[in-house]
C-alpha atoms as a PDB file:
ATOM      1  CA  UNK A   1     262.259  83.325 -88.136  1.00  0.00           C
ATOM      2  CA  UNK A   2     258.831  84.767 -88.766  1.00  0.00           C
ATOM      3  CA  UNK A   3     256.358  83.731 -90.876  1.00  0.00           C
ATOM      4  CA  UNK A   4     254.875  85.560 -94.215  1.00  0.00           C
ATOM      5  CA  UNK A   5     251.650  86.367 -92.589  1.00  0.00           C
ATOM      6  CA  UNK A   6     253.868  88.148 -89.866  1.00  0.00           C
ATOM      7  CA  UNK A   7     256.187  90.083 -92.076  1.00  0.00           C
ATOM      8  CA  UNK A   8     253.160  90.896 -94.164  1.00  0.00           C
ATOM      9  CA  UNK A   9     251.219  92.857 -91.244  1.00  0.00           C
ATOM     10  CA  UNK A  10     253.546  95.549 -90.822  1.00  0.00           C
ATOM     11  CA  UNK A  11     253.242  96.351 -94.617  1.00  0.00           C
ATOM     12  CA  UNK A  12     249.377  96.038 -95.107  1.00  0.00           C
ATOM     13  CA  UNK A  13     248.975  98.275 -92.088  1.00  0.00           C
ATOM     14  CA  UNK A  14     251.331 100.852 -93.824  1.00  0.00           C
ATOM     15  CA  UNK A  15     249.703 100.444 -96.992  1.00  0.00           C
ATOM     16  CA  UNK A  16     246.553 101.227 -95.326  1.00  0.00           C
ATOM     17  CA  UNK A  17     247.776 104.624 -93.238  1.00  0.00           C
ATOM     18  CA  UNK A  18     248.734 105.765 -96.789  1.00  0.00           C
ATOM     19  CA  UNK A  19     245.416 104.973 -98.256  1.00  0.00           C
ATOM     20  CA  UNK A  20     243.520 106.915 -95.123  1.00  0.00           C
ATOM     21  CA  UNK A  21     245.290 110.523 -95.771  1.00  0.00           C
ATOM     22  CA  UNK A  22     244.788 110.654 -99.315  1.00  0.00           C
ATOM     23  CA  UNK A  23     240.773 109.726 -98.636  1.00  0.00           C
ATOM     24  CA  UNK A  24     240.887 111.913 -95.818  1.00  0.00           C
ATOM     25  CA  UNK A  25     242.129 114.762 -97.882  1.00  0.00           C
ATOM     26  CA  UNK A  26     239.797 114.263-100.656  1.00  0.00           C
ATOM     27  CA  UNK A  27     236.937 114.456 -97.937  1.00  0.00           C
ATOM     28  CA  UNK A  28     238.096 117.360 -96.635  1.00  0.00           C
ATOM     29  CA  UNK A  29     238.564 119.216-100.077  1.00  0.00           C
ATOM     30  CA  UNK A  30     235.249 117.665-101.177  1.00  0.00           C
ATOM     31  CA  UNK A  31     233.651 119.358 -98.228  1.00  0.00           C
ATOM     32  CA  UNK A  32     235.861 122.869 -98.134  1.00  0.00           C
ATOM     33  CA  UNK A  33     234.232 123.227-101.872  1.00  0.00           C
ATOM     34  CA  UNK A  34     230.502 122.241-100.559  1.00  0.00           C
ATOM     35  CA  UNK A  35     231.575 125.254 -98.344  1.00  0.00           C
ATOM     36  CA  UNK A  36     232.397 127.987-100.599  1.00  0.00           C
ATOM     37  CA  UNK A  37     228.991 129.404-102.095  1.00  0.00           C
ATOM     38  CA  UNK A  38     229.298 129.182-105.572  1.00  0.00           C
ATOM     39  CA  UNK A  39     227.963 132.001-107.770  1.00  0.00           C
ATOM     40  CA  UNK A  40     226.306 130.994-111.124  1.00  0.00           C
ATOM     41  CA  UNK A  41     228.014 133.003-114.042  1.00  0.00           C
ATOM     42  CA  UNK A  42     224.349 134.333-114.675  1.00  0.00           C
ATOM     43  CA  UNK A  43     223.968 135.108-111.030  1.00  0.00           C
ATOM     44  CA  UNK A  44     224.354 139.174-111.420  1.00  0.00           C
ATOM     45  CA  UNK A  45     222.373 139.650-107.973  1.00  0.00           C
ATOM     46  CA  UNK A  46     224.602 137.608-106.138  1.00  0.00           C
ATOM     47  CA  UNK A  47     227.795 139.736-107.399  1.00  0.00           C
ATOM     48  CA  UNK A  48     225.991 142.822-106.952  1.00  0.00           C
ATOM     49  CA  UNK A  49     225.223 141.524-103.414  1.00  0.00           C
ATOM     50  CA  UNK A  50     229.290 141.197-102.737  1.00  0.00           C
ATOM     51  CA  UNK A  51     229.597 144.578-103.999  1.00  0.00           C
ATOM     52  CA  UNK A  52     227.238 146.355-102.089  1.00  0.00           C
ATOM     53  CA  UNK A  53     229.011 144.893 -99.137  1.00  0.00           C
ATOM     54  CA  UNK A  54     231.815 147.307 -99.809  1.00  0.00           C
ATOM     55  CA  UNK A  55     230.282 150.464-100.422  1.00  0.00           C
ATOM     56  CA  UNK A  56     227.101 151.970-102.718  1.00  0.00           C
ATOM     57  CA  UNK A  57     226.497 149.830-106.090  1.00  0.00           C
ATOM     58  CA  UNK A  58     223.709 148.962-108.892  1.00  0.00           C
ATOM     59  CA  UNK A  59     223.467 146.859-111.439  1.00  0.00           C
ATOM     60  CA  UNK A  60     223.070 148.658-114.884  1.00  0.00           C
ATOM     61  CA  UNK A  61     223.822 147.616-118.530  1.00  0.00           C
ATOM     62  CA  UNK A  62     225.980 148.808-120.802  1.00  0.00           C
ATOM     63  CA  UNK A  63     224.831 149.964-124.200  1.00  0.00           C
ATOM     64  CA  UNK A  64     225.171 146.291-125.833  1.00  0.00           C
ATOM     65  CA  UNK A  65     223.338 145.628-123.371  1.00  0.00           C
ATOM     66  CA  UNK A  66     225.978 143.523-121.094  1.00  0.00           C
ATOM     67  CA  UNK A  67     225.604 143.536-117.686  1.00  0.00           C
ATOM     68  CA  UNK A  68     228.010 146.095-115.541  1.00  0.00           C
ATOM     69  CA  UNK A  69     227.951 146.727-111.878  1.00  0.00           C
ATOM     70  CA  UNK A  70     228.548 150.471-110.989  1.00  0.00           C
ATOM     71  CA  UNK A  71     229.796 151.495-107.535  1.00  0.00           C
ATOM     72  CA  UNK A  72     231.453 153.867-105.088  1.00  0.00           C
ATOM     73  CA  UNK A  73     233.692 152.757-102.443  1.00  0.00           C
ATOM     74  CA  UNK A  74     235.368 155.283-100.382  1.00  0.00           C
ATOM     75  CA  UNK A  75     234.808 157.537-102.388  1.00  0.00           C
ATOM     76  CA  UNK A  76     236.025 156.220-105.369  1.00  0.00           C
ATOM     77  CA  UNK A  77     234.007 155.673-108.383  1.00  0.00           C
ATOM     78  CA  UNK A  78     234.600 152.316-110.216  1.00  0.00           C
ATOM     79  CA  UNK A  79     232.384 149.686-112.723  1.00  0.00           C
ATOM     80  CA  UNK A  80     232.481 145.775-112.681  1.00  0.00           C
ATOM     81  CA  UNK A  81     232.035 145.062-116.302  1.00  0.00           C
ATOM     82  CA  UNK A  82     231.189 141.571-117.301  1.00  0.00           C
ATOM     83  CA  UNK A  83     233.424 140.739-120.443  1.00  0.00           C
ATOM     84  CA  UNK A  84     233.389 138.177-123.027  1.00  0.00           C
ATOM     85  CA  UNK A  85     229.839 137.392-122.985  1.00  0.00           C
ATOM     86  CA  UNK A  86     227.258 135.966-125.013  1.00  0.00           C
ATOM     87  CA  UNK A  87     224.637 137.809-125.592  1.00  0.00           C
ATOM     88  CA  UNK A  88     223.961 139.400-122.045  1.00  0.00           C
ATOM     89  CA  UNK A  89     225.212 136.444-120.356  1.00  0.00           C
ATOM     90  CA  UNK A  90     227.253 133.327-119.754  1.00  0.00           C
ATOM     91  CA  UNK A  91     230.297 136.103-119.177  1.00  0.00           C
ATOM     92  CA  UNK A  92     233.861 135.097-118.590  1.00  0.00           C
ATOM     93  CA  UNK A  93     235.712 137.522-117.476  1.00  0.00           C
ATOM     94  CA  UNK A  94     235.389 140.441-114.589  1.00  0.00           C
ATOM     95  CA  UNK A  95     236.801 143.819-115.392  1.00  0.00           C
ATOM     96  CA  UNK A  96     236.804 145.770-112.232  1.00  0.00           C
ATOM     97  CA  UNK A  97     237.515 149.405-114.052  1.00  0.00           C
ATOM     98  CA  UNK A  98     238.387 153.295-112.259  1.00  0.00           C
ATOM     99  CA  UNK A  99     239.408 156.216-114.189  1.00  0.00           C
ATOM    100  CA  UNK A 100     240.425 159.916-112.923  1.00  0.00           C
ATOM    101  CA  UNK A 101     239.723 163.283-114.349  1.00  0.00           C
ATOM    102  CA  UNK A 102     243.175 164.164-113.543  1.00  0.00           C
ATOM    103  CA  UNK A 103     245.821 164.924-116.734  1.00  0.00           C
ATOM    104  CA  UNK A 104     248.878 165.456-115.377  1.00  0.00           C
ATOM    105  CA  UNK A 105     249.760 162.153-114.384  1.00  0.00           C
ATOM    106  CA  UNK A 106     252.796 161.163-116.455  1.00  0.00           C
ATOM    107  CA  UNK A 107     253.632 157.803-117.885  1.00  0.00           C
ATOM    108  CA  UNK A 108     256.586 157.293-115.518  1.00  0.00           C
ATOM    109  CA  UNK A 109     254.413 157.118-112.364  1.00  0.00           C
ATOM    110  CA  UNK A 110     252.326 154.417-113.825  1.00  0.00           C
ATOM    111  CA  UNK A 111     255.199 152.594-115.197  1.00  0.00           C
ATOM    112  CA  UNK A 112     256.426 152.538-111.522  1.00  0.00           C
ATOM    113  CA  UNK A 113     253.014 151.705-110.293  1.00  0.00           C
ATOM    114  CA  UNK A 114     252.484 148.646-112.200  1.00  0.00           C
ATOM    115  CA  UNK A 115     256.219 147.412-112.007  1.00  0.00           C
ATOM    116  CA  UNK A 116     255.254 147.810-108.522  1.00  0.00           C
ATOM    117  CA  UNK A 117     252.083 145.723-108.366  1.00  0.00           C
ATOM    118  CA  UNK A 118     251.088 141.769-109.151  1.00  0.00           C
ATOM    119  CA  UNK A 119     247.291 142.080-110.137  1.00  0.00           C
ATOM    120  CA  UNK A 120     245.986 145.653-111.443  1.00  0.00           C
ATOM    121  CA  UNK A 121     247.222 147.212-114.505  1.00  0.00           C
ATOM    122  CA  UNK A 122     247.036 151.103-115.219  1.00  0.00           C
ATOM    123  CA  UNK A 123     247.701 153.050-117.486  1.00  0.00           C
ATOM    124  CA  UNK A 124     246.788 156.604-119.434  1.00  0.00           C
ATOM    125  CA  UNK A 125     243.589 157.047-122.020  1.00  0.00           C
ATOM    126  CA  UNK A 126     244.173 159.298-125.295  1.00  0.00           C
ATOM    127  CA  UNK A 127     243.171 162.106-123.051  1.00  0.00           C
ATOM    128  CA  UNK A 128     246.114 161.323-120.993  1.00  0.00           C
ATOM    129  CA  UNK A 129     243.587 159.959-118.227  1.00  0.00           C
ATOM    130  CA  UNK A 130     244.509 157.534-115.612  1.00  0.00           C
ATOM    131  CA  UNK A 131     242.848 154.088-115.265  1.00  0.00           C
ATOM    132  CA  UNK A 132     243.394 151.308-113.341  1.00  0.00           C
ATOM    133  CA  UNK A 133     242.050 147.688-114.072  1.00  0.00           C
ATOM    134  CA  UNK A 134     242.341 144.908-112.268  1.00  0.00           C
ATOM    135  CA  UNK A 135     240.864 141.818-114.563  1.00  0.00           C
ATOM    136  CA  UNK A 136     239.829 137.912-113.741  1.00  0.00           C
ATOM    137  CA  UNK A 137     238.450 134.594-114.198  1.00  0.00           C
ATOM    138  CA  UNK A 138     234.335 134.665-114.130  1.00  0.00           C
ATOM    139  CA  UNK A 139     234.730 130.475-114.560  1.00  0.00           C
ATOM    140  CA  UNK A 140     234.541 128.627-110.614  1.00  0.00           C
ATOM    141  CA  UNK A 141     233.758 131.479-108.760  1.00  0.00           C
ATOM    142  CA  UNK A 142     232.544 131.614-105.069  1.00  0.00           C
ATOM    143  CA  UNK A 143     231.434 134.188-102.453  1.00  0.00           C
ATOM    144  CA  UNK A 144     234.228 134.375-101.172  1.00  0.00           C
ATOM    145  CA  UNK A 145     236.847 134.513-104.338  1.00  0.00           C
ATOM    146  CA  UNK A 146     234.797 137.419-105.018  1.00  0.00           C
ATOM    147  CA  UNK A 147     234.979 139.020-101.841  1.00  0.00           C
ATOM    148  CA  UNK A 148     238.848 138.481-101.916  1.00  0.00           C
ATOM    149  CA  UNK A 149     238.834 140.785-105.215  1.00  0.00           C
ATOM    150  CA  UNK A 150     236.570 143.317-103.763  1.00  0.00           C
ATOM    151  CA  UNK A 151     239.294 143.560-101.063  1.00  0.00           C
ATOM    152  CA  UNK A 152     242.323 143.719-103.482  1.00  0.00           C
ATOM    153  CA  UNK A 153     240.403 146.332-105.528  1.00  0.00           C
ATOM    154  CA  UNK A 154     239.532 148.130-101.931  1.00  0.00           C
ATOM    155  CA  UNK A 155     243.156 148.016-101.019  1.00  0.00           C
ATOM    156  CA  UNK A 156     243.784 149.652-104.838  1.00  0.00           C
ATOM    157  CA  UNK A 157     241.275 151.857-104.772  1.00  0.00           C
ATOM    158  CA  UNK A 158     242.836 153.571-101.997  1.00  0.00           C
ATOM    159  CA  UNK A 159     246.773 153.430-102.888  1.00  0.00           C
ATOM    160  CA  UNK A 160     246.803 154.163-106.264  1.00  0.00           C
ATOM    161  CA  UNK A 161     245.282 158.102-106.079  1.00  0.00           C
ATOM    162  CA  UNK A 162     247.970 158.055-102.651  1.00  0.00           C
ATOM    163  CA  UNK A 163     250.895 156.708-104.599  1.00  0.00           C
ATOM    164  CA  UNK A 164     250.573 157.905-108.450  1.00  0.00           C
ATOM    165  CA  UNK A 165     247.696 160.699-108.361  1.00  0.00           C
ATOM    166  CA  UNK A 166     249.159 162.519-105.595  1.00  0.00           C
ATOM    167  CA  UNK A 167     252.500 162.461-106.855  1.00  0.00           C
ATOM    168  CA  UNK A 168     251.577 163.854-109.879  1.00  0.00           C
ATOM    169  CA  UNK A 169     251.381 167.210-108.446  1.00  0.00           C
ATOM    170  CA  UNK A 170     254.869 167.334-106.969  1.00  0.00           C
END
């Protein structure tokens, strides 16, 4: 028969494996975050900065006076508006915004475009204009978060005059 001491081992060591992964997770999290450039919600450079990396951009204001990053990529004019701010700053939400000077898209092509799509919305103005959005979370974000949106918004940028604005036409 074995002791207590003995039977305990087995258990203790266990106990202790379990302990390690959770620690060992937490330090790697901990450290993934240290990694991830953080951009201060006031930090319009830095998102102008991410923008430029995909094409021509500038920071302007818009009449309120909030902050709004216009830009060109690929030929494709669009504007980062910073939403929900107070006064001028501490903004919470991004509004990346395009718009076409095309008015015979109809309603059922952008029906089918955003049943179609997880993350932009579009839709017509009064002037039967369309836009498409595509809208998040200013709170946490990194360099790279950011740069992960410029890419979705590259990405939409590109298929929505191929898949709604040229279909218009046919």
């Amino acid at each position: 028969m074995l002791d207590r001491s003995t039977r305990r081992l087995p258990a203790v060591l266990l106990a202790a494996a379990f302990l390690a992964v959770p620690a060992g997770s937490a330090a790697f999290a901990t450290e993934a975050r240290a990694n991830s450039h953080p951009i201060d919600r006031n930090d319009f450079a830095a998102v102008l900065d991410v923008a430029k990396g995909y094409g021509e951009a500038e920071l302007t204001r818009t009449e309120s006076g909030d902050p709004v990053v216009a830009g060109d990529i690929n030929g494709a004019a669009y504007q980062l508006f910073f939403l929900d701010c107070r006064k001028n700053r501490d903004c919470r939400t991004l509004n990346f915004y395009a718009i076409w000077d095309t008015a015979d898209v109809s309603l059922d092509l952008v029906n089918r475009w955003n049943a179609a799509g997880a993350y932009n919305k579009a839709y017509l103005t009064e002037d039967g204009m369309p836009v498409i959005e595509l809208n998040a979370s200013n709170t946490d974000l990194t360099r790279e978060r950011l740069s992960d949106l410029f890419d979705r918004w590259t990405v939409t940028l590109a298929e929505f005059p191929r898949n709604v604005l040229d279909q218009a036409g046919r």
